[in-house]
Protein backbone atom coordinates (compact mmCIF):
# COMPACT_ATOMS: atom_id res chain seq x y z
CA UNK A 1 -12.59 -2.74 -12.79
CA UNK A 2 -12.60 -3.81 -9.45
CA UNK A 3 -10.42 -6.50 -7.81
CA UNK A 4 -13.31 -8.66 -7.58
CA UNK A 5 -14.27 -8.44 -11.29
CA UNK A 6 -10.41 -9.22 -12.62
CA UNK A 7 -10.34 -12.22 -10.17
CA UNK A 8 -13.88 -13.38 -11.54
CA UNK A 9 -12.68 -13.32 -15.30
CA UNK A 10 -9.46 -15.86 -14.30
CA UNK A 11 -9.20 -19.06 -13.41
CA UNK A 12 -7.36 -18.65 -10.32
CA UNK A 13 -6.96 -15.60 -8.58
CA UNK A 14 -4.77 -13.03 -9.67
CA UNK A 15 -5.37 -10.15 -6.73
CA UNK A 16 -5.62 -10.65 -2.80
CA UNK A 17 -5.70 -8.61 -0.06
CA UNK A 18 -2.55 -6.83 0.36
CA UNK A 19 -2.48 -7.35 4.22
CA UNK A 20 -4.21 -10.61 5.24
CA UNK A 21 -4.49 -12.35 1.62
CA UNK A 22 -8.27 -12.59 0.90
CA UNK A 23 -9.54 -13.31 -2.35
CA UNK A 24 -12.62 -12.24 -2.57
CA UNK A 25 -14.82 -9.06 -1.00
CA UNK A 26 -11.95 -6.37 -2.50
CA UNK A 27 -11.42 -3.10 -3.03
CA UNK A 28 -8.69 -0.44 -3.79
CA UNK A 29 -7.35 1.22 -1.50
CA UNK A 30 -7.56 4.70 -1.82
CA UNK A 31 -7.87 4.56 -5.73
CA UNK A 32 -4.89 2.70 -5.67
CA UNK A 33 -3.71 -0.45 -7.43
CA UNK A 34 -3.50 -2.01 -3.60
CA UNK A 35 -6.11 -4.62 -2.64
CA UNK A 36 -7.47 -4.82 0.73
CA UNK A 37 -10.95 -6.03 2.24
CA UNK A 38 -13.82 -3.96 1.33
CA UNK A 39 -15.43 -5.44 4.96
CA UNK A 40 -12.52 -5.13 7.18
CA UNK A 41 -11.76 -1.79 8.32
CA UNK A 42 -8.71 -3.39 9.43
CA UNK A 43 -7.23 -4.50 6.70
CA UNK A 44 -7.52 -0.61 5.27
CA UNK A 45 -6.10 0.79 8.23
CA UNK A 46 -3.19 -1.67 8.12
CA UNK A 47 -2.49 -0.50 4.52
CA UNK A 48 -2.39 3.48 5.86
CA UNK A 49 -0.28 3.11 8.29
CA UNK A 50 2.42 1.16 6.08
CA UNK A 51 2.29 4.08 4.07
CA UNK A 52 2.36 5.99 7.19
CA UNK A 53 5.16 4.15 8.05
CA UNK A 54 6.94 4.39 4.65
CA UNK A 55 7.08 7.99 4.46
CA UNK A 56 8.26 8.79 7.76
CA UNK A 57 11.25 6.78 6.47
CA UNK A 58 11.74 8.55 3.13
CA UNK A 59 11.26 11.88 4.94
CA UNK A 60 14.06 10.76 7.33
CA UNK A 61 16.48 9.49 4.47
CA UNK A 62 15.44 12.65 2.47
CA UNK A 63 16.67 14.65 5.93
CA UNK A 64 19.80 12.89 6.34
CA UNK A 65 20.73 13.53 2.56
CA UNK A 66 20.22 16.78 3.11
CA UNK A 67 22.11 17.25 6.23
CA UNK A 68 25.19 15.01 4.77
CA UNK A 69 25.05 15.15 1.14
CA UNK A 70 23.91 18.26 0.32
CA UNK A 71 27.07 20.27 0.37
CA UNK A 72 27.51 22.05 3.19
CA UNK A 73 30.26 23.94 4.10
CA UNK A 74 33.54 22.09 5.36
């Protein structure tokens, strides 16, 4: 089901866009369970680069445990 179709079988809406809150006009993003605008390209692109964004920072916390957990020699 699309986000659309669950919103049309409630009374209220139940899924928005994940980045500027839409109701209506939804898809998932990249086969996700994330909402965004099926219209705005925008709204997609925002949603990459948070998970752009989001691993760059586990690939940096993943470096630093490396580097100062991961049992180097003393």
């Amino acid at each position: 089901m699309t986000p659309d179709q669950i919103n049309a079988g409630r009374s209220k809406p139940v899924w928005r866009c994940n980045t500027c809150g839409a109701t209506s006009g939804l898809k998932w993003w990249n086969g996700l369970s994330v909402a965004v605008c099926r219209d705005n390209p925008q709204c997609g692109a925002a949603e990459s680069q948070k998970f752009a964004d989001a691993m760059a920072e586990q690939e940096a916390q993943d470096a630093y445990a490396a580097e100062w957990l991961g049992g180097g020699s003393c």
